[in-house]
Protein backbone atom coordinates (compact mmCIF):
# COMPACT_ATOMS: atom_id res chain seq x y z
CA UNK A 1 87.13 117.35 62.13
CA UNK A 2 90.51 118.47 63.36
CA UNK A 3 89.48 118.62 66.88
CA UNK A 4 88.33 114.84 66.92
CA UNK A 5 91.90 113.99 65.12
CA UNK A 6 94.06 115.64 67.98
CA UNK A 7 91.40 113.91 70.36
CA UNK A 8 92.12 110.61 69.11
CA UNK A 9 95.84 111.07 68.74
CA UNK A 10 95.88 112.38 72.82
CA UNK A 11 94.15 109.08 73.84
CA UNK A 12 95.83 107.18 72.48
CA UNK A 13 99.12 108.03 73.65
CA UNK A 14 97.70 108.05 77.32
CA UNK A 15 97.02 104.49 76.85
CA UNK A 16 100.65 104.03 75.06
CA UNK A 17 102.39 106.03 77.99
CA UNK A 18 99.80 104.52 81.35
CA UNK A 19 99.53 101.13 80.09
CA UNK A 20 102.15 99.08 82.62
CA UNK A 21 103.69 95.88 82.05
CA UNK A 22 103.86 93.15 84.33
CA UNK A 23 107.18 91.50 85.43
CA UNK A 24 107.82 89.12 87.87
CA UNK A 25 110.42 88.94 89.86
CA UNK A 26 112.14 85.77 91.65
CA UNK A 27 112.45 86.53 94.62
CA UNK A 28 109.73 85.25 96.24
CA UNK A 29 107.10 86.92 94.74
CA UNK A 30 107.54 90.30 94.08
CA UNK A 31 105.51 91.98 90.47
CA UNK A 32 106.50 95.26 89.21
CA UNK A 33 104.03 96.97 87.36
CA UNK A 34 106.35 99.35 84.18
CA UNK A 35 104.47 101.70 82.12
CA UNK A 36 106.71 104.79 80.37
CA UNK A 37 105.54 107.26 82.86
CA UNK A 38 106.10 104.90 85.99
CA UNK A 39 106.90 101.96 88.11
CA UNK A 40 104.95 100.36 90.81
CA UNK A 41 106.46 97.63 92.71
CA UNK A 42 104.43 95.24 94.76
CA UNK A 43 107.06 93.83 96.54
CA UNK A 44 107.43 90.68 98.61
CA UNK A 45 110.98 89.00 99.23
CA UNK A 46 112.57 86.31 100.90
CA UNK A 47 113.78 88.43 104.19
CA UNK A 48 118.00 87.89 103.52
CA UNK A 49 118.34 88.47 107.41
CA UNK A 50 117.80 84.74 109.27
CA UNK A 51 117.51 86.28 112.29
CA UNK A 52 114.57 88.92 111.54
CA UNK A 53 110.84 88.07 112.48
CA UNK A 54 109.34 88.38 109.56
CA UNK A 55 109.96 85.58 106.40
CA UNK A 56 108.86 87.92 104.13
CA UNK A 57 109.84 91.76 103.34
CA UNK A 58 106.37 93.45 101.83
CA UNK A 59 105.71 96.64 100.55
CA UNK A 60 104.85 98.79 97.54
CA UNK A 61 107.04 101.47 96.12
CA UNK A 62 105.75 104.04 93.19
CA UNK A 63 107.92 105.83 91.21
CA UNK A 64 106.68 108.66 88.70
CA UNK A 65 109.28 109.32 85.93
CA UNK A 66 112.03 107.71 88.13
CA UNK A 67 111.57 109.88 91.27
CA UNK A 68 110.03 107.53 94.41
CA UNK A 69 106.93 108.96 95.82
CA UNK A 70 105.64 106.77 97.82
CA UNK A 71 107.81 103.18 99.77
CA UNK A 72 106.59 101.94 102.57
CA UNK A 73 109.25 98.85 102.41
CA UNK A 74 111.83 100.53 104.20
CA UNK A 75 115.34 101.61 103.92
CA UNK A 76 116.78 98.95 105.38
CA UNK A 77 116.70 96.36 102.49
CA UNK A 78 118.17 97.65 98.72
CA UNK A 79 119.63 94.66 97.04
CA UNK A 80 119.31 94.57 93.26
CA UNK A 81 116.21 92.68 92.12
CA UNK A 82 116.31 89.43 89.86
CA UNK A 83 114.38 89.99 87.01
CA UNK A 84 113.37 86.58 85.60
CA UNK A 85 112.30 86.00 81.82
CA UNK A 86 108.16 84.06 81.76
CA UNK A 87 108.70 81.51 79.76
């Protein structure tokens, strides 16, 4: 009986800690995905450069408890992201 307690109790705080959030972003379309364990960010900005040949900056970055481990956006572009409200 005690092992099916403790089994219970562990699943459910998997699905409290992996569960993410969506939020999106204005700034042209990017979501970020927030559980308490991590972040994923499916990213895809207005480029800020006029001059660049691509509209649109695109990417994902993940971060596991707040260390990146994987961005493929590039270095090049880190300007704070809008977060807007749904309402």
């Amino acid at each position: 009986m005690k092992k099916k307690i403790v089994i219970a109790v562990c699943v459910i705080a998997a699905l409290i800690l992996l569960t993410p959030i969506p939020v999106r972003l204005k700034d042209g379309g990017t979501v970020e995905y927030n559980a308490i364990l991590y972040q994923v960010h499916d990213v895809h900005r207005i480029n800020p450069d006029i001059n660049a040949r691509e509209p649109y900056i695109e990417g994902i970055i993940v971060k596991i408890l707040g260390m990146t481990v994987y961005d493929n956006v590039g270095t090049s572009v880190r300007f704070p992201l809008e977060r807007v409200v749904n309402k």
